[in-house]
N, C-alpha and C. Protein backbone atom coordinates (compact mmCIF):
# COMPACT_ATOMS: atom_id res chain seq x y z
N UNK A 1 10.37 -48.91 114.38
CA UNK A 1 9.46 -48.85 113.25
C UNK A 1 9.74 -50.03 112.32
N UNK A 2 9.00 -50.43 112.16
CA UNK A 2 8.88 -52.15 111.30
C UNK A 2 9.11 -51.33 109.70
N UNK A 3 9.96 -51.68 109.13
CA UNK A 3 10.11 -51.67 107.76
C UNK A 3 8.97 -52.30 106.31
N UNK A 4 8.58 -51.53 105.63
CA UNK A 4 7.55 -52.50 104.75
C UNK A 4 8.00 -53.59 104.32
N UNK A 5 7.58 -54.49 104.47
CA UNK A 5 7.97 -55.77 103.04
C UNK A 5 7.88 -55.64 101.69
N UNK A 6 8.75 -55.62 100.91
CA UNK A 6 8.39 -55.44 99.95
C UNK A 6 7.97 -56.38 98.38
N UNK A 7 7.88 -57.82 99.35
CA UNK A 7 6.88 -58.68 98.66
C UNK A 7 5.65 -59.08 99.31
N UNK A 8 4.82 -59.12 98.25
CA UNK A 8 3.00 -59.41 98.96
C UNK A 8 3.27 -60.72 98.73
N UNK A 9 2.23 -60.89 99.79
CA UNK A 9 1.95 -62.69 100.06
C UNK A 9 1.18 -62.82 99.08
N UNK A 10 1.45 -64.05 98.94
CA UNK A 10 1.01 -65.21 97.33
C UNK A 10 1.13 -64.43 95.57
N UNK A 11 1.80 -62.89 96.18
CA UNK A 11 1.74 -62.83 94.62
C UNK A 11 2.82 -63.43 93.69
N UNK A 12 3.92 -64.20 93.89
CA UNK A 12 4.85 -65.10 93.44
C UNK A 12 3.88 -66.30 93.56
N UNK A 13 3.37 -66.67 93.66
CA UNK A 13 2.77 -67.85 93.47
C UNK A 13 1.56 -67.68 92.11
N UNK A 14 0.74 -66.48 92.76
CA UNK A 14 -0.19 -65.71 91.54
C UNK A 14 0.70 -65.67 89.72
N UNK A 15 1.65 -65.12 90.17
CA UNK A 15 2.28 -64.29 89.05
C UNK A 15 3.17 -65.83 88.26
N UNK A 16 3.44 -66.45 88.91
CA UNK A 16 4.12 -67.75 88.68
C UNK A 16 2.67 -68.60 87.56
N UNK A 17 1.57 -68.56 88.38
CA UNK A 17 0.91 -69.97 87.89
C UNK A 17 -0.07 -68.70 86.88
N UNK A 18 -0.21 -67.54 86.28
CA UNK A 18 -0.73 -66.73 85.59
C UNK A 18 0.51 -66.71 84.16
N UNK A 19 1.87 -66.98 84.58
CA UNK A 19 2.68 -66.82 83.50
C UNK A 19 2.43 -68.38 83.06
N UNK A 20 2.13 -69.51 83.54
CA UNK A 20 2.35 -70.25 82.97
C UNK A 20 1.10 -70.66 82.38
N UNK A 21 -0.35 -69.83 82.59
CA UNK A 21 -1.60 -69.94 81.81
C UNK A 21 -1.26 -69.66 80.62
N UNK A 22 -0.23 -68.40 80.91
CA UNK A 22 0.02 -67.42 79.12
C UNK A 22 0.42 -68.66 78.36
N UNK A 23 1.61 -69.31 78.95
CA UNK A 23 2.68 -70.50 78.32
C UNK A 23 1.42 -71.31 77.61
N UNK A 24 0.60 -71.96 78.37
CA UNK A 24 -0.45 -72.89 77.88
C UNK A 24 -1.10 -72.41 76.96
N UNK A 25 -1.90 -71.11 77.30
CA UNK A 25 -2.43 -70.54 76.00
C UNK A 25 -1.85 -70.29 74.77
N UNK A 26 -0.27 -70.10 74.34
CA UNK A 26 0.15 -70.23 73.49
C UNK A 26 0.62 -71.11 72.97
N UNK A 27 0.57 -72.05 73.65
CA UNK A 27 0.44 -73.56 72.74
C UNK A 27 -0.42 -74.40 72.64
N UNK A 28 -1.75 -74.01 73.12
CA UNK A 28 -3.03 -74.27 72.23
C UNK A 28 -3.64 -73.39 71.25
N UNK A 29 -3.05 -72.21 71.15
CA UNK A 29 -3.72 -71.72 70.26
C UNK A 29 -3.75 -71.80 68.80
N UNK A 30 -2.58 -72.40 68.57
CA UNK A 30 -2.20 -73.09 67.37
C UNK A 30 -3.54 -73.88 66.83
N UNK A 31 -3.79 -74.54 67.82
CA UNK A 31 -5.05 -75.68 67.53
C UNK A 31 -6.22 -75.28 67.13
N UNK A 32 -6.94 -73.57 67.59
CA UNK A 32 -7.61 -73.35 66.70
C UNK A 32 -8.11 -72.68 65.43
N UNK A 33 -6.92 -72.44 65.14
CA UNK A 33 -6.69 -72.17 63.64
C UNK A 33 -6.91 -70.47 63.15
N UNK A 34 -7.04 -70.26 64.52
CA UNK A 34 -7.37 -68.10 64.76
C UNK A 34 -6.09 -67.54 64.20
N UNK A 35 -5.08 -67.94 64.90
CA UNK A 35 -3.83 -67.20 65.13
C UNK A 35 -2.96 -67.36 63.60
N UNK A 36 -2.62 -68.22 63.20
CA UNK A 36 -2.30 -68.35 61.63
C UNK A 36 -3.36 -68.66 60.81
N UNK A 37 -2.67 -68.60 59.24
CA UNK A 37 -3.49 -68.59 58.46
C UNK A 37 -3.83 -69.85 57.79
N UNK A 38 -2.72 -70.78 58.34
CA UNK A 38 -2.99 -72.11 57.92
C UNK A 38 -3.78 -73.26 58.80
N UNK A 39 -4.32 -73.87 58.57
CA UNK A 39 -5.29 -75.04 59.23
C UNK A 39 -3.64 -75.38 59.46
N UNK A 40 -4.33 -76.14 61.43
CA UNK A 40 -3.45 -77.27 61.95
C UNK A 40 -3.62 -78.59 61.13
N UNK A 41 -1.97 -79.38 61.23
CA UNK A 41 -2.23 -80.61 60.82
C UNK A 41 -3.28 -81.44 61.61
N UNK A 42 -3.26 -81.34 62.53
CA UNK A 42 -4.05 -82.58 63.12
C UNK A 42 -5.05 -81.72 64.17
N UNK A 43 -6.34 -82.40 64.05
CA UNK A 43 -7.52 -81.68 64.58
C UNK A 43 -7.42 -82.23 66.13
N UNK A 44 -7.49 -80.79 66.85
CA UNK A 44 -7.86 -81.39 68.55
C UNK A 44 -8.25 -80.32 68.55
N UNK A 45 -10.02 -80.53 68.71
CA UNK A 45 -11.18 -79.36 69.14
C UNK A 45 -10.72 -78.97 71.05
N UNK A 46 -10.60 -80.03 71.58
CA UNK A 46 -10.22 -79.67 72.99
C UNK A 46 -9.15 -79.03 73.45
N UNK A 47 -8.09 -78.69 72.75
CA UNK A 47 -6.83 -78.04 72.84
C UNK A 47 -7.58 -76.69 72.27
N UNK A 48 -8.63 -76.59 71.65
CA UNK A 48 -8.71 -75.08 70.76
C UNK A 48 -9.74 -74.57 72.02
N UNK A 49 -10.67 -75.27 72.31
CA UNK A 49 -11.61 -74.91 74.14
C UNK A 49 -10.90 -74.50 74.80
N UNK A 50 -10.08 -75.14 75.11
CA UNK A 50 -9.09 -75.20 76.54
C UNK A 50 -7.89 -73.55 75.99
N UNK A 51 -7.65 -72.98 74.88
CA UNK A 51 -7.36 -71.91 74.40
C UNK A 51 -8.25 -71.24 74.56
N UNK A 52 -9.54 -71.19 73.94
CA UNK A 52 -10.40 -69.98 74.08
C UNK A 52 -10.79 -70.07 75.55
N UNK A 53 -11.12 -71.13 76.23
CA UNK A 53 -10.94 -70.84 77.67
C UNK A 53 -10.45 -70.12 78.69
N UNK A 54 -8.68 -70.05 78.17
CA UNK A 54 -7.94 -69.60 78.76
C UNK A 54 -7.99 -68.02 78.91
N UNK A 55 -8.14 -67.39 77.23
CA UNK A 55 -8.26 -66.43 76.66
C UNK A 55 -9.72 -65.34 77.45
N UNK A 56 -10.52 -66.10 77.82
CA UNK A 56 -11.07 -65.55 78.57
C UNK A 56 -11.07 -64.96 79.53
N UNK A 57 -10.10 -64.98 80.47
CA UNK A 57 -9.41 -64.20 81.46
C UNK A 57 -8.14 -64.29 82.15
N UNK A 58 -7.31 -64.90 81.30
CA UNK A 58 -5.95 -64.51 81.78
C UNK A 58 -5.35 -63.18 81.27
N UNK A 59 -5.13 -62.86 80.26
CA UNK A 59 -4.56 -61.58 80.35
C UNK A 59 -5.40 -60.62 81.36
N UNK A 60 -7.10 -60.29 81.52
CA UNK A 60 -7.55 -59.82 82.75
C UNK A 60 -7.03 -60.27 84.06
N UNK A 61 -6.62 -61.54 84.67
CA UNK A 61 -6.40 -61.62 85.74
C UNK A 61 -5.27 -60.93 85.66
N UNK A 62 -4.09 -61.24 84.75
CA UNK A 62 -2.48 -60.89 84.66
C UNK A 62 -2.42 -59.12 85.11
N UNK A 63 -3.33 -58.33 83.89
CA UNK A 63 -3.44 -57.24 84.32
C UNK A 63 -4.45 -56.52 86.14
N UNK A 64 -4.64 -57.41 86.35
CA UNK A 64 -5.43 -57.20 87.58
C UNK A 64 -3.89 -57.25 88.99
N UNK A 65 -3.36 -58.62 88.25
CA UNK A 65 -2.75 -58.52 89.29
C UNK A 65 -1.34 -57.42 89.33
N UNK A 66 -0.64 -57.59 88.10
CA UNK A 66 -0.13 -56.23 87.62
C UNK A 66 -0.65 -55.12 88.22
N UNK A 67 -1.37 -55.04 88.47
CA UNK A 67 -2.20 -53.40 88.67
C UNK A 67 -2.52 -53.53 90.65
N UNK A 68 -2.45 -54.74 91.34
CA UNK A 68 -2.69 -54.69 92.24
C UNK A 68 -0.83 -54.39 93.07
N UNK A 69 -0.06 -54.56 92.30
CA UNK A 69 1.37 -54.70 92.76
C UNK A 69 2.05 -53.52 92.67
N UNK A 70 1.77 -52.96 91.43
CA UNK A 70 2.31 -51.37 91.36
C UNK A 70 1.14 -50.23 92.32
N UNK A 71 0.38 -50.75 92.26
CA UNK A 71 -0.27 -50.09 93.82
C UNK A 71 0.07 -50.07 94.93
N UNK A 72 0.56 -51.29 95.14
CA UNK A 72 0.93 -51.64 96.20
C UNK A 72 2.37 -50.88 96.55
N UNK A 73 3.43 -51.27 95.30
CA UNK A 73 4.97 -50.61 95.60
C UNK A 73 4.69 -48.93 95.89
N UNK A 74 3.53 -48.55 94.67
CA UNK A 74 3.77 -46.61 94.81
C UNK A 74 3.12 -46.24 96.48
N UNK A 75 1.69 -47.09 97.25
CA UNK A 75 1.25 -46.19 98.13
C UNK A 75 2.48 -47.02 99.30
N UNK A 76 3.90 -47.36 98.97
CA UNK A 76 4.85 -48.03 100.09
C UNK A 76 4.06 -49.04 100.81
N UNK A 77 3.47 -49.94 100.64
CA UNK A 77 2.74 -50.80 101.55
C UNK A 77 1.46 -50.49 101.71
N UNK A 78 0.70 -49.47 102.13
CA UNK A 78 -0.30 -48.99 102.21
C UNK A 78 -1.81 -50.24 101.86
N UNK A 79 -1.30 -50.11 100.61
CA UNK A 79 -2.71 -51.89 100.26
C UNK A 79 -1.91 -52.77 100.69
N UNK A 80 -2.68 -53.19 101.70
CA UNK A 80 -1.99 -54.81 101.63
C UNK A 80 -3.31 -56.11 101.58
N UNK A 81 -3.98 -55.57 100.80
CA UNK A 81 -4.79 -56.49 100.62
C UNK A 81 -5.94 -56.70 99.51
N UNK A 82 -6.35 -57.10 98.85
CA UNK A 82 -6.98 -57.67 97.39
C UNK A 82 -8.30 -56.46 97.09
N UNK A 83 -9.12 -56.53 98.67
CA UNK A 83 -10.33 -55.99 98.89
C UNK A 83 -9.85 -54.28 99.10
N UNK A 84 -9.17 -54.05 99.83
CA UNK A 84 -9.03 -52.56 99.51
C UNK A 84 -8.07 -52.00 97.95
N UNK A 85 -7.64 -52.66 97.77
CA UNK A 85 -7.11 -52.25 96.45
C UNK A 85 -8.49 -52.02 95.25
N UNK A 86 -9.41 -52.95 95.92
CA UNK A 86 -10.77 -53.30 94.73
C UNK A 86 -11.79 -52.13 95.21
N UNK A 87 -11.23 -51.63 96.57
CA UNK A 87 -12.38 -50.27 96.56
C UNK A 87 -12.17 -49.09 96.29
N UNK A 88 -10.31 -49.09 96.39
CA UNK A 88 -10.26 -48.15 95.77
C UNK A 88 -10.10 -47.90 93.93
N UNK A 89 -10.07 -48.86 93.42
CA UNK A 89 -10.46 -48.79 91.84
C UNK A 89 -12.00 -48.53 91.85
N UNK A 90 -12.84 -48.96 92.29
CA UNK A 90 -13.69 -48.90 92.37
C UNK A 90 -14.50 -47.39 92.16
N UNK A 91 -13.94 -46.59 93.10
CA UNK A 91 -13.94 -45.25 93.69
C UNK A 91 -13.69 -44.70 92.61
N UNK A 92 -12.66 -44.90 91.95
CA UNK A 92 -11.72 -44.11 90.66
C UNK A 92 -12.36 -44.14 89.39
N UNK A 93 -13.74 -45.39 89.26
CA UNK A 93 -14.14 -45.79 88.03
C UNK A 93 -15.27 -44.60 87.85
């Protein structure tokens, strides 16, 4: 009997380049002047885009993928893959 693995393919790579969106997003967000109460010294509209950009779906992907991994550990292997994990939320909604 083959033992589960108990790392999914590419989610170290996922979870790697999703932590370092967070990293980015918090050091543009400075730039658009949301997060404190003081105006930045120096204006860069494209650092404050490239924040609200980000903000648009990284914490959703982060929690997506979060949510695809502890699925994965509780049914022991059971999902091993993106599309059945998405039918069974699906099902549940």
């Amino acid at each position: 009997m083959q033992e589960v693995e108990s790392h999914i393919y590419n989610t170290s790579f996922t979870k790697t380049i999703l932590m370092m969106l967070v990293v980015l997003y918090h050091s543009c967000v400075f730039w658009t002047g949301d997060w404190l109460r003081i105006q930045p010294v120096f204006n860069a509209p494209l650092l404050g885009l490239i924040a609200k950009w980000l903000n648009s779906f990284h914490i959703y992907a982060f929690t997506l993928v979060s949510g695809y991994i502890f699925a994965f550990k509780m049914t022991g292997g059971g999902i091993n893959n993106i599309e059945d994990f998405s039918k069974i939320r699906q099902k549940d909604c």
